[in-house]
C-alpha atoms as a PDB file:
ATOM      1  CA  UNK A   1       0.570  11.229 -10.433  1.00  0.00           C
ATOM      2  CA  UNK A   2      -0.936   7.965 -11.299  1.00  0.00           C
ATOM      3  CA  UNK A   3       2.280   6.178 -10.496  1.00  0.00           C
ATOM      4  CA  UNK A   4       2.736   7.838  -7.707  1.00  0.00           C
ATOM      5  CA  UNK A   5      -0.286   6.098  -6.776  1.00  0.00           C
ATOM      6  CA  UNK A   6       0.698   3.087  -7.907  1.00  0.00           C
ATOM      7  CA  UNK A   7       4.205   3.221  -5.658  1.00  0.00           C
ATOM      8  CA  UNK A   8       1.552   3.890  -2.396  1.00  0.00           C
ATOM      9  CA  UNK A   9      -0.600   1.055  -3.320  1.00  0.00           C
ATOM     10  CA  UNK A  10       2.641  -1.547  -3.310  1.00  0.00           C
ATOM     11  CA  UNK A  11       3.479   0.315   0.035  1.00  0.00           C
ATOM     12  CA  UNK A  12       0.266  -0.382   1.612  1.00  0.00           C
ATOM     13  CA  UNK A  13       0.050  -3.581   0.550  1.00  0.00           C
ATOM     14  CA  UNK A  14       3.744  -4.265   1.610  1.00  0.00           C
ATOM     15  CA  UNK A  15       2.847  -2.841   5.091  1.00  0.00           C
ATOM     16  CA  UNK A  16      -0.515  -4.503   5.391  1.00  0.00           C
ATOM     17  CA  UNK A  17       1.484  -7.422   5.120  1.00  0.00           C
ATOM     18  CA  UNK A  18       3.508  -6.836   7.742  1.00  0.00           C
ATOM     19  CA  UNK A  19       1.226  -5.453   9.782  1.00  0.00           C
ATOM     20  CA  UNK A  20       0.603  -7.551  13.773  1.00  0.00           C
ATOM     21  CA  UNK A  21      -2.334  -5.378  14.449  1.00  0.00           C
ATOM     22  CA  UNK A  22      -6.291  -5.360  13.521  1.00  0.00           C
ATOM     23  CA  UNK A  23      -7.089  -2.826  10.281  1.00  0.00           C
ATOM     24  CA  UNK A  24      -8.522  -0.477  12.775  1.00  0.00           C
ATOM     25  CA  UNK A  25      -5.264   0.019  14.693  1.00  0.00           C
ATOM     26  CA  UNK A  26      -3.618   0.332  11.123  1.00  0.00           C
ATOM     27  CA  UNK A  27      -5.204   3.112  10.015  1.00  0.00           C
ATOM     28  CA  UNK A  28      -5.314   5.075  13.555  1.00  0.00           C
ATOM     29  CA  UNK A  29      -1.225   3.840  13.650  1.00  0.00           C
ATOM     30  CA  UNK A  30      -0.558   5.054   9.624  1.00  0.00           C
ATOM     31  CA  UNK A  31      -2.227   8.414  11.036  1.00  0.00           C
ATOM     32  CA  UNK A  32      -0.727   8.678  13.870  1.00  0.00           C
ATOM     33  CA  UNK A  33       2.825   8.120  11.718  1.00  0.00           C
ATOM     34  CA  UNK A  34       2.115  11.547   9.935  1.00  0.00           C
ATOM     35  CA  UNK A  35       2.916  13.266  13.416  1.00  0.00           C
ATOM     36  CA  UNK A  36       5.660  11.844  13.894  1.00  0.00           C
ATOM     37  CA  UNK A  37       7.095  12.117  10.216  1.00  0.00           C
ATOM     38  CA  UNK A  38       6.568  16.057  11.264  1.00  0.00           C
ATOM     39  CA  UNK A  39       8.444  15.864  14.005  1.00  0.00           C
ATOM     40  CA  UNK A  40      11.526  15.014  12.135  1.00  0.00           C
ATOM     41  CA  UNK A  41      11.059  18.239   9.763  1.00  0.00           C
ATOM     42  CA  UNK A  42      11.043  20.368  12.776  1.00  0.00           C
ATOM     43  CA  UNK A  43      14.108  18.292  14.275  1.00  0.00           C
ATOM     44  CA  UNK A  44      16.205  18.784  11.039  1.00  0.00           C
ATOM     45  CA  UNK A  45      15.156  22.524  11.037  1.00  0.00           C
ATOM     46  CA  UNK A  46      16.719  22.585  14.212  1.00  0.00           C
ATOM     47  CA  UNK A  47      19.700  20.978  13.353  1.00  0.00           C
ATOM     48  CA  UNK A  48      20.154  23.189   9.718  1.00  0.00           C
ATOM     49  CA  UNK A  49      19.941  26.679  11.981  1.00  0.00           C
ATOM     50  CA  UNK A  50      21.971  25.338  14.851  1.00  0.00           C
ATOM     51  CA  UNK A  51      19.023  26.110  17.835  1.00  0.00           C
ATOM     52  CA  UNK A  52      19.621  23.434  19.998  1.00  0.00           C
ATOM     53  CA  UNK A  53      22.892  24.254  21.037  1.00  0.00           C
ATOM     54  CA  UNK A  54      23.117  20.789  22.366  1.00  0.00           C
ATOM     55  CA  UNK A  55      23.535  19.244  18.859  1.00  0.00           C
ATOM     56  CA  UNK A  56      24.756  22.180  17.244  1.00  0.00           C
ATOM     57  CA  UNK A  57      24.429  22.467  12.979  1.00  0.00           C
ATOM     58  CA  UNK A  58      23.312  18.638  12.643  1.00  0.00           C
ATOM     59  CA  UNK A  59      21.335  18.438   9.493  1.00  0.00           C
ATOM     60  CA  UNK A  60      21.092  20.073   6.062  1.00  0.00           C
ATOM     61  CA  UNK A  61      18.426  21.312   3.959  1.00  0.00           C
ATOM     62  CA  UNK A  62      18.683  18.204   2.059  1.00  0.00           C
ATOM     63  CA  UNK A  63      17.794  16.567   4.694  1.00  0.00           C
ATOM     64  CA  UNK A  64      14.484  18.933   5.561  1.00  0.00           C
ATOM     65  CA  UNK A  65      13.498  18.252   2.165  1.00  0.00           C
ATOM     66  CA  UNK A  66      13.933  14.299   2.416  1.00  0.00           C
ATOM     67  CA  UNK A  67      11.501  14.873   5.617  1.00  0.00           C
ATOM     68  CA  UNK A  68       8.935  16.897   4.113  1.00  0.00           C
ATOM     69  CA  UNK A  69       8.793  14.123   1.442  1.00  0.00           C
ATOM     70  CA  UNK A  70       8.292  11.499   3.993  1.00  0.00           C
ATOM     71  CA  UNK A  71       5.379  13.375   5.505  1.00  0.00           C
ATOM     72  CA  UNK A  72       4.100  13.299   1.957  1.00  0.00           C
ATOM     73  CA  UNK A  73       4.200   9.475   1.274  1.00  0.00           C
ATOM     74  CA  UNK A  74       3.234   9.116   4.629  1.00  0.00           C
ATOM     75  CA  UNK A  75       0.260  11.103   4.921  1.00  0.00           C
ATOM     76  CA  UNK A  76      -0.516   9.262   1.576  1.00  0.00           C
ATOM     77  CA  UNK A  77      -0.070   5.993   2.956  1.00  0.00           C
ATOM     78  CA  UNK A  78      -2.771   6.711   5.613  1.00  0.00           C
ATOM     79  CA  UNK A  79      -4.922   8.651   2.932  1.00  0.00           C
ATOM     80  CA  UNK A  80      -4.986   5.054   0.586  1.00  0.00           C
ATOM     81  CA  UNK A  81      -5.582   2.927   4.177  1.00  0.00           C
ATOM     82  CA  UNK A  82      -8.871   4.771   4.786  1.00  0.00           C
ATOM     83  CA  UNK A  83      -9.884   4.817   1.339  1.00  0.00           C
ATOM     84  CA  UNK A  84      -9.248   2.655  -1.754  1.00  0.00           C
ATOM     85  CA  UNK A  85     -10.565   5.997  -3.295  1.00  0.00           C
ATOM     86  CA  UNK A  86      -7.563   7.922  -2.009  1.00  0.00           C
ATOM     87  CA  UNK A  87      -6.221   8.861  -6.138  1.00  0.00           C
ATOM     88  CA  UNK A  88      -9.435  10.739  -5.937  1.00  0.00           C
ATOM     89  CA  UNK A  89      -9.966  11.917  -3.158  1.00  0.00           C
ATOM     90  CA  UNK A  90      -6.777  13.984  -3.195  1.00  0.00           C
ATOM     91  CA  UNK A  91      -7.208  15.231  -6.491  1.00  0.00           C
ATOM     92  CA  UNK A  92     -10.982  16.629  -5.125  1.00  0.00           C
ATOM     93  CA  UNK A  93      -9.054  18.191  -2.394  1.00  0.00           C
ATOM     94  CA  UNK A  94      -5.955  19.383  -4.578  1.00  0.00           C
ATOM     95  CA  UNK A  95      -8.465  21.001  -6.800  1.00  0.00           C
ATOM     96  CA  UNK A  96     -10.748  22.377  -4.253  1.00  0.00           C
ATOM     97  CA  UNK A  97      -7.889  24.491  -2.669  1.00  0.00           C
ATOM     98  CA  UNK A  98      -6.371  25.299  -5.916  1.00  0.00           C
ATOM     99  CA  UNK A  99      -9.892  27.131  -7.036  1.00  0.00           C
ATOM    100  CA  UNK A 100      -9.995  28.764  -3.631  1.00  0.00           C
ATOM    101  CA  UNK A 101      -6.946  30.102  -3.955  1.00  0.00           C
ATOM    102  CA  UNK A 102      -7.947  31.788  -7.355  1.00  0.00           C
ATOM    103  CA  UNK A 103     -11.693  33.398  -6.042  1.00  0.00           C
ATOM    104  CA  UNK A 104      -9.179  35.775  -3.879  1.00  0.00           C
END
Protein backbone atom coordinates (compact mmCIF):
# COMPACT_ATOMS: atom_id res chain seq x y z
CA UNK A 1 0.00 0.00 0.00
CA UNK A 2 2.94 2.17 0.52
CA UNK A 3 3.23 2.82 -3.17
CA UNK A 4 0.01 3.34 -3.53
CA UNK A 5 0.75 6.16 -1.40
CA UNK A 6 3.49 7.14 -3.08
CA UNK A 7 1.40 7.32 -6.68
CA UNK A 8 -1.22 9.88 -4.51
CA UNK A 9 1.54 11.94 -3.24
CA UNK A 10 2.95 12.62 -7.09
CA UNK A 11 -0.85 13.24 -7.83
CA UNK A 12 -1.26 15.82 -5.29
CA UNK A 13 1.66 17.39 -5.92
CA UNK A 14 0.98 17.29 -9.76
CA UNK A 15 -2.47 18.88 -9.03
CA UNK A 16 -1.28 21.35 -6.46
CA UNK A 17 0.67 22.48 -9.20
CA UNK A 18 -1.86 23.10 -11.33
CA UNK A 19 -4.08 24.25 -9.09
CA UNK A 20 -5.61 28.48 -9.81
CA UNK A 21 -7.27 28.43 -6.48
CA UNK A 22 -6.22 29.16 -2.63
CA UNK A 23 -5.41 25.61 -0.56
CA UNK A 24 -8.68 26.11 1.11
CA UNK A 25 -10.74 25.91 -2.09
CA UNK A 26 -8.45 22.82 -2.96
CA UNK A 27 -9.31 20.75 -0.42
CA UNK A 28 -13.23 21.74 -0.27
CA UNK A 29 -12.87 21.26 -4.50
CA UNK A 30 -10.74 17.59 -4.10
CA UNK A 31 -13.86 16.78 -1.71
CA UNK A 32 -16.28 17.93 -3.48
CA UNK A 33 -14.65 15.71 -6.64
CA UNK A 34 -15.52 12.46 -4.61
CA UNK A 35 -19.32 13.27 -5.38
CA UNK A 36 -18.99 13.62 -8.47
CA UNK A 37 -16.57 10.56 -9.14
CA UNK A 38 -19.91 8.74 -7.58
CA UNK A 39 -22.00 10.01 -9.83
CA UNK A 40 -20.33 8.33 -12.69
CA UNK A 41 -20.65 4.75 -10.86
CA UNK A 42 -24.30 5.26 -10.66
CA UNK A 43 -24.33 6.60 -14.42
CA UNK A 44 -22.45 3.46 -15.71
CA UNK A 45 -24.82 1.26 -13.55
CA UNK A 46 -27.37 2.75 -15.50
CA UNK A 47 -25.95 2.28 -18.66
CA UNK A 48 -24.75 -1.74 -17.81
CA UNK A 49 -28.72 -2.58 -16.88
CA UNK A 50 -30.16 -0.50 -19.66
CA UNK A 51 -32.62 1.91 -17.14
CA UNK A 52 -32.51 4.94 -18.88
CA UNK A 53 -34.14 3.94 -21.85
CA UNK A 54 -32.86 7.09 -23.36
CA UNK A 55 -29.26 5.72 -23.68
CA UNK A 56 -30.12 2.26 -23.64
CA UNK A 57 -27.10 -0.59 -22.56
CA UNK A 58 -24.21 2.18 -22.66
CA UNK A 59 -21.55 0.95 -20.37
CA UNK A 60 -20.06 -2.30 -19.08
CA UNK A 61 -19.06 -3.61 -15.86
CA UNK A 62 -15.61 -2.81 -16.77
CA UNK A 63 -16.41 0.32 -16.87
CA UNK A 64 -18.31 0.39 -13.17
CA UNK A 65 -15.24 -1.01 -11.92
CA UNK A 66 -12.85 1.70 -13.60
CA UNK A 67 -15.38 4.21 -11.66
CA UNK A 68 -15.36 2.72 -8.38
CA UNK A 69 -11.53 2.93 -8.69
CA UNK A 70 -11.64 6.54 -9.46
CA UNK A 71 -13.73 7.23 -6.38
CA UNK A 72 -10.92 5.42 -4.64
CA UNK A 73 -7.90 7.55 -5.82
CA UNK A 74 -10.07 10.30 -5.57
CA UNK A 75 -11.32 10.14 -2.21
CA UNK A 76 -7.54 9.49 -1.53
CA UNK A 77 -6.45 12.46 -3.19
CA UNK A 78 -8.64 14.61 -0.86
CA UNK A 79 -7.73 12.28 2.19
CA UNK A 80 -3.60 13.24 1.50
CA UNK A 81 -4.81 17.22 0.81
CA UNK A 82 -6.17 17.47 4.37
CA UNK A 83 -3.54 15.55 5.88
CA UNK A 84 0.13 14.80 5.11
CA UNK A 85 -0.81 11.97 7.63
CA UNK A 86 -3.32 10.48 5.22
CA UNK A 87 -0.99 6.70 4.92
CA UNK A 88 -2.08 6.65 8.49
CA UNK A 89 -4.88 7.82 8.91
CA UNK A 90 -6.52 5.31 6.58
CA UNK A 91 -4.85 2.47 7.90
CA UNK A 92 -6.43 3.68 11.65
CA UNK A 93 -9.68 3.73 9.90
CA UNK A 94 -9.14 0.45 7.73
CA UNK A 95 -8.32 -1.24 10.94
CA UNK A 96 -10.91 0.25 13.10
CA UNK A 97 -13.75 -1.13 10.83
CA UNK A 98 -12.01 -4.31 10.19
CA UNK A 99 -12.06 -5.08 14.24
CA UNK A 100 -15.66 -3.95 14.30
CA UNK A 101 -16.59 -6.11 11.92
CA UNK A 102 -15.08 -9.13 13.93
CA UNK A 103 -16.77 -8.10 17.73
CA UNK A 104 -20.19 -9.17 15.77
Amino acid sequence: MHDTWETIDRLVEWLDAESGVSPEMTRVLRVLKISEEAGEVAEAIHGVTGSNPRKGNSHTWDDVQAELCDVIFTSMVALRTITPEAEKVFAERLNHVAERSLNR
